[in-house]
Protein backbone atom coordinates (compact mmCIF):
# COMPACT_ATOMS: atom_id res chain seq x y z
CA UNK A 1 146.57 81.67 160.35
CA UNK A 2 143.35 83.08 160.75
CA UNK A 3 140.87 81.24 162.40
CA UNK A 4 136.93 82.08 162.59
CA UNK A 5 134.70 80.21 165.48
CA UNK A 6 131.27 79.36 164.50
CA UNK A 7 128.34 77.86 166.73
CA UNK A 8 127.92 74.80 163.82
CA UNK A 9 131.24 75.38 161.99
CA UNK A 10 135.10 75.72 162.98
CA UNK A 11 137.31 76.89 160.73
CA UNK A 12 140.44 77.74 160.09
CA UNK A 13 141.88 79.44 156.65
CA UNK A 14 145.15 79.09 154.44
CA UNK A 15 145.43 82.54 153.67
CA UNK A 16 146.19 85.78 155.47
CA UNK A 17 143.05 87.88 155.14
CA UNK A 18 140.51 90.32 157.39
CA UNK A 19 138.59 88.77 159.35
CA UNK A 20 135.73 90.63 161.29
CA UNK A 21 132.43 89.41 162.85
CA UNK A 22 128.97 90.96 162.80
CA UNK A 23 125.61 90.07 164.13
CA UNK A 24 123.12 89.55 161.25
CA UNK A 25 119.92 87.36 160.86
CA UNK A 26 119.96 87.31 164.63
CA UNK A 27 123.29 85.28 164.96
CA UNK A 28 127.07 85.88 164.18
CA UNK A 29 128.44 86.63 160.69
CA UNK A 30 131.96 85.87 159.82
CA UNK A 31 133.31 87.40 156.79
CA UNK A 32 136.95 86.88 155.98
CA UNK A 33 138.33 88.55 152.79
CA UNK A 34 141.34 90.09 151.25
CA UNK A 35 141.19 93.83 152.50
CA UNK A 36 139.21 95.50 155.18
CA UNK A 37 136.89 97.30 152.35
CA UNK A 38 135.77 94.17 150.80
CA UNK A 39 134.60 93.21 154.23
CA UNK A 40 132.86 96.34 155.13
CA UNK A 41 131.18 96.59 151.97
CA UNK A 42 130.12 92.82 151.68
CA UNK A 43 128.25 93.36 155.13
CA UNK A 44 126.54 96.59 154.35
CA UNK A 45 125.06 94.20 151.23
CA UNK A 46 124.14 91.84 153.93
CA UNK A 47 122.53 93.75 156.04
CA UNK A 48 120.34 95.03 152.82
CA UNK A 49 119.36 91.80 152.02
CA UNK A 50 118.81 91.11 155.61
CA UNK A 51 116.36 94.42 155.45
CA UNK A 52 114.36 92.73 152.49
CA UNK A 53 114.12 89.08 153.15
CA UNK A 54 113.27 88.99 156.91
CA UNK A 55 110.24 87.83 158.96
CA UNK A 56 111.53 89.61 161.98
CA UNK A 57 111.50 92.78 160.42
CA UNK A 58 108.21 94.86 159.85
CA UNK A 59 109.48 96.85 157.22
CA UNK A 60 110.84 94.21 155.28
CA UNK A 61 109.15 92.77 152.12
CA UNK A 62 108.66 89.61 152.96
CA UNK A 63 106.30 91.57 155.62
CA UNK A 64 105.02 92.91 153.51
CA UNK A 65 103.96 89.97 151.90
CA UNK A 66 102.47 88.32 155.05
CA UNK A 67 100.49 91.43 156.01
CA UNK A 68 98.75 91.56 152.34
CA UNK A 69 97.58 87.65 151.98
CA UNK A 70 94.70 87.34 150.02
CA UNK A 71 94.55 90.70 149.31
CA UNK A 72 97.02 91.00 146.73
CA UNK A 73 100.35 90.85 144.36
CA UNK A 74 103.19 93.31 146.36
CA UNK A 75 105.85 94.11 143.86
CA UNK A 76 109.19 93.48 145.49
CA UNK A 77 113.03 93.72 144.90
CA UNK A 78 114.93 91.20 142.62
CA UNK A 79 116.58 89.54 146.25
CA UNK A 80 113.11 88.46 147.00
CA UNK A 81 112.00 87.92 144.38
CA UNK A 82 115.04 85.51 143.78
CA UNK A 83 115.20 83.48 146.95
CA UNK A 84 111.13 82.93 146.50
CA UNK A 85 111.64 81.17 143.35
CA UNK A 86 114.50 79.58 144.52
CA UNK A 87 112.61 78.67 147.35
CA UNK A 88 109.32 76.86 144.81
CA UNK A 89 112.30 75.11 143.09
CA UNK A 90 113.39 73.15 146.05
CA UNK A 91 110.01 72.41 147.27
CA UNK A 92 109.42 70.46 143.55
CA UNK A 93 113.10 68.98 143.72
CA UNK A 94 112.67 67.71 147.95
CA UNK A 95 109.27 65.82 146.98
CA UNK A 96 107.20 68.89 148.77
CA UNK A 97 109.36 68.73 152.36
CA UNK A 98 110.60 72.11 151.55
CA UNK A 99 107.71 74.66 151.89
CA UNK A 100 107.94 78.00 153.15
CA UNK A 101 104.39 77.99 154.08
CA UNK A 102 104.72 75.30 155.77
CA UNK A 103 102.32 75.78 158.84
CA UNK A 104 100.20 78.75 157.95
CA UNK A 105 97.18 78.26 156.57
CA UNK A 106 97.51 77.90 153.05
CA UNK A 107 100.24 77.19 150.28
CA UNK A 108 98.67 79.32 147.79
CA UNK A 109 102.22 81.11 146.59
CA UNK A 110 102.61 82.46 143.37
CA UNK A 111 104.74 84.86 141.06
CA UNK A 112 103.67 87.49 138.92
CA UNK A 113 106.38 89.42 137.04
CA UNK A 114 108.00 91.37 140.08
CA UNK A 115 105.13 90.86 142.40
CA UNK A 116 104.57 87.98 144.98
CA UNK A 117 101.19 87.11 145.66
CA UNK A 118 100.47 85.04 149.00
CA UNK A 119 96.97 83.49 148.88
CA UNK A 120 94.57 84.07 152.10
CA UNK A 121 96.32 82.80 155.09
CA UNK A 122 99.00 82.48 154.10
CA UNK A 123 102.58 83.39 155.73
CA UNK A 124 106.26 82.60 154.55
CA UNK A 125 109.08 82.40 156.18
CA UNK A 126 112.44 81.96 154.67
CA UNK A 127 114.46 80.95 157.87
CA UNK A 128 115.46 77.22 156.19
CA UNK A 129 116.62 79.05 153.51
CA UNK A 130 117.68 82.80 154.15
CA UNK A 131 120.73 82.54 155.27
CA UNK A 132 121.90 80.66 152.66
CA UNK A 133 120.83 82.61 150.14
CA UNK A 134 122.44 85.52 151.96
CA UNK A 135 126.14 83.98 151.92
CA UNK A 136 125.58 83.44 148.32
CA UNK A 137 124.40 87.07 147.38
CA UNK A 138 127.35 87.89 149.72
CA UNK A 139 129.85 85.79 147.17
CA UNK A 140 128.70 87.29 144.29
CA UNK A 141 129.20 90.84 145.69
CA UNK A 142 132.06 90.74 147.33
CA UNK A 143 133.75 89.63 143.86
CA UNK A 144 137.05 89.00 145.48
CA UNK A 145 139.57 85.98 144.15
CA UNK A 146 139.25 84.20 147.30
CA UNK A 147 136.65 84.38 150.50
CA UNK A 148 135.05 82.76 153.73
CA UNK A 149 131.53 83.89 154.62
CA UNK A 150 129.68 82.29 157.15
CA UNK A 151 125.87 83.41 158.77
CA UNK A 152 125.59 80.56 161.35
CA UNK A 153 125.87 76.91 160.02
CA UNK A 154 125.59 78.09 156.32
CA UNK A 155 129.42 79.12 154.64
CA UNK A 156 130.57 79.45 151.37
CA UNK A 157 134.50 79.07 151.17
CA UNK A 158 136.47 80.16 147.56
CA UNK A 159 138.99 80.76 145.79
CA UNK A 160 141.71 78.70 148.59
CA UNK A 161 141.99 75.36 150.75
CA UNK A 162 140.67 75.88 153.65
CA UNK A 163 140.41 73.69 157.06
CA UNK A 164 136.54 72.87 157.77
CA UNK A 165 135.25 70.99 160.61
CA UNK A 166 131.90 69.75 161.48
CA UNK A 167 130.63 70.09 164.88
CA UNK A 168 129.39 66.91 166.85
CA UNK A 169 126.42 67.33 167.97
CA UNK A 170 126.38 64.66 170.60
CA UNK A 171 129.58 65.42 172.10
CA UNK A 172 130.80 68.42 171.25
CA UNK A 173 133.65 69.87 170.02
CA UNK A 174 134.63 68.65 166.00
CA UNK A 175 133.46 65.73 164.71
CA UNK A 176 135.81 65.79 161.51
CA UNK A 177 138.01 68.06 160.18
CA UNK A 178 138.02 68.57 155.95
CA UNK A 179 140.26 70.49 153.71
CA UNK A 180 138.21 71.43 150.81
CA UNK A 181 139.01 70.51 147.03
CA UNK A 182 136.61 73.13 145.37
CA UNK A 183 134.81 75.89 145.88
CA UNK A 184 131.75 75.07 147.90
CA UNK A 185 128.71 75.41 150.32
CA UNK A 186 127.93 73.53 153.85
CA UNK A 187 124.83 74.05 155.23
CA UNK A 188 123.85 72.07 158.69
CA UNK A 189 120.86 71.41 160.20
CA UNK A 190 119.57 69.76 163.68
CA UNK A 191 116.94 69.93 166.14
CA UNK A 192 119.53 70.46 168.96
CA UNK A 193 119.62 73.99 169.28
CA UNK A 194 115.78 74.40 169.18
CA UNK A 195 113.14 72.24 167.90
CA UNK A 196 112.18 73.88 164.68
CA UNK A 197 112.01 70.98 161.93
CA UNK A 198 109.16 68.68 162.05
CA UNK A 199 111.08 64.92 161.78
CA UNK A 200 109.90 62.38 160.47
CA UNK A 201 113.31 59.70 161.33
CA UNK A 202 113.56 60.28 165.49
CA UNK A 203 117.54 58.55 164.84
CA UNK A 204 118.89 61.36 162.84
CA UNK A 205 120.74 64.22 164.92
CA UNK A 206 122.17 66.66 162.61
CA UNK A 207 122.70 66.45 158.81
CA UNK A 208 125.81 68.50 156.86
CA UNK A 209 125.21 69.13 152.68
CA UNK A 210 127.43 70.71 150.70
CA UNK A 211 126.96 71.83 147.20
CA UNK A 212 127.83 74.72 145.24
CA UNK A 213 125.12 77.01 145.54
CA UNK A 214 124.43 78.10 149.27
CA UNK A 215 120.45 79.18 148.58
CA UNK A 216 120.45 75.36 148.06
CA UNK A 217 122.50 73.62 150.61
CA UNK A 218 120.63 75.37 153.04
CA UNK A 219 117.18 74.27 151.79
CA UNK A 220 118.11 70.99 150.84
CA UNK A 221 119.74 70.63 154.22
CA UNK A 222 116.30 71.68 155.75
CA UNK A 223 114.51 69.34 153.76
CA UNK A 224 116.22 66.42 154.31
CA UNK A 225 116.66 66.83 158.01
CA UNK A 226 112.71 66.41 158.20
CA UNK A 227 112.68 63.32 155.36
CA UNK A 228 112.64 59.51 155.95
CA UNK A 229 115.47 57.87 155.29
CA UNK A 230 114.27 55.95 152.65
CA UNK A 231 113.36 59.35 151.04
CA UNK A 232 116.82 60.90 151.71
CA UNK A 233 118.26 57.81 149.92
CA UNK A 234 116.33 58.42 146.70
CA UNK A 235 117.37 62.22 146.85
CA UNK A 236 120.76 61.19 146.79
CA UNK A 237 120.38 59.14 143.22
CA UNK A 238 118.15 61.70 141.69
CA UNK A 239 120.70 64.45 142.95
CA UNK A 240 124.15 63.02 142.68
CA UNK A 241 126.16 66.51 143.07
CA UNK A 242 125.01 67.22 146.36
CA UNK A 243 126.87 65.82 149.17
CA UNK A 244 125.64 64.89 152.88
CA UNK A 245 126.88 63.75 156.50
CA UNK A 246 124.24 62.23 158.81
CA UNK A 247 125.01 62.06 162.31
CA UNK A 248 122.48 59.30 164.51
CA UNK A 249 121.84 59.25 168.15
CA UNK A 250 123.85 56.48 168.71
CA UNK A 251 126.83 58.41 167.09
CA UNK A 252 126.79 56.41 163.92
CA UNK A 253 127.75 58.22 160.61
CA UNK A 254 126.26 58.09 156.76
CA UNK A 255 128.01 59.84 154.38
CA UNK A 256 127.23 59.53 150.77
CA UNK A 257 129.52 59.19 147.73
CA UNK A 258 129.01 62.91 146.74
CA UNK A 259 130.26 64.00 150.20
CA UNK A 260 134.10 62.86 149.69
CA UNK A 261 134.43 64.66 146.27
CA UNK A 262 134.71 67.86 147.32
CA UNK A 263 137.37 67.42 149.71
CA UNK A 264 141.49 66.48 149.14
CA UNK A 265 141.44 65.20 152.77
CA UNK A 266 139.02 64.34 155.46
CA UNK A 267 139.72 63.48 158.65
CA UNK A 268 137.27 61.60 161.39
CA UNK A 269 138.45 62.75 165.14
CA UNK A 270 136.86 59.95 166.94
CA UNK A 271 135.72 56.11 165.49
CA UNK A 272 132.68 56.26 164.57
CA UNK A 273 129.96 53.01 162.98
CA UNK A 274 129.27 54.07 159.35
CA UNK A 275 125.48 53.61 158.20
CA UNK A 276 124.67 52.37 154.76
């Protein structure tokens, strides 16, 4: 059994595989596929996209970017070009609570064939939805029958069952352990690492999505971590494919109906009150 330790994630795979880790997007990396070369060459793609797509990096193009707002379009690769529209569509489909110029001073973001133009004062930053997109762009280059990648608490697992398990936030340790029906994405976020997400329900801790597509687990997961809950509740019904665990101060748990169908088995370690 091979078994890969995450700060948000434990997990634990079905299948005999290579399993290194690397440090990318300023945290570990698992990658767990069938032969060494897969893995090699699925984190030399990483650390490309890495290159292009980060705020932390002056070369990169999302720099690049920031350092020409309100000056003008800066014609960039197809990765970010990608992720930013990706990133536009989930601000339209979370009622505006996803924004990636969220606190600079302007949201004048736009698209112009291959260029990005960022209006004056402007500044993105792609860190609630990066390393999503990275696992994903990681999937669809590895091109392997089966695969674990994981960049912090984003993973995409495929191709095999696999043994998940959500991290409790209050206690520590698992909160419950999941054997996966599907392919699919989980994506956590919290405010208990760092503050980072402006909230706008003080109750909720930490919130788990899963959905197919990593770029959007990871955003959506950002998104609704700031919501109300009454908000959260109507992105559920308009969204019925995407699948969330809330976890509340006073340890009580919410998950909703998508949640349970894309795992054969869950498993809850310790009894918890379920929300409605």
């Amino acid at each position: 059994m091979v078994i890969g330790l995450m700060s948000l994630l434990v997990v634990a795979s079905l299948l005999w595989g290579v399993e290194r880790v690397f440090l990318l997007m300023g945290t570990y990396t698992v990658i767990d596929l069938p032969d060494e070369r897969k893995v090699y060459q699925t984190y030399m793609f990483l650390r490309s996209v890495e290159e292009k797509i980060s705020t932390f990096i002056d070369s990169s193009e999302v720099s690049a970017i920031n350092r020409s707002s309100g000056k003008g379009p800066v014609s960039v690769s197809e990765y970010t070009l990608e992720v930013i529209a990706d990133a536009l569509v989930a601000k339209e489909k979370t009622y505006g609570y996803f924004d990636i110029t969220l606190g600079s001073g302007g949201s004048d973001l736009r698209i112009y064939g291959g260029k990005v133009y960022a209006g004056r004062d402007v500044r993105i930053d792609l860190g609630g939805i990066g390393k999503g997109y990275a696992v994903e762009k990681g999937y669809e280059h590895a091109r392997t029958e089966w695969g674990f990648i994981a960049i912090a608490g984003d993973m995409k697992v495929w191709g095999h069952r696999r043994v998940l398990a959500v991290r409790d936030p209050l206690e520590g340790g698992s909160l419950l352990q999941m054997v996966n029906a599907r392919d699919l994405c989980l994506s956590t976020s919290g405010n208990y690492i760092k503050e980072h997400i402006r909230q706008e329900d003080p109750d909720l801790v930490q919130i788990t999505v899963v959905y197919p597509n990593c770029t959007f687990a990871d955003a959506y997961a950002t998104a609704l971590f700031a919501m109300p809950r009454d908000l959260r509740r109507r992105f559920y019904r308009e969204n019925p494919d995407v699948g969330s665990l809330e976890v509340f101060r006073d340890g009580s748990l919410y998950f909703n109906p998508a949640f349970f169908r894309y795992f054969e088995a869950v498993y809850i370690k310790k009894k918890s009150n379920l929300k409605k």
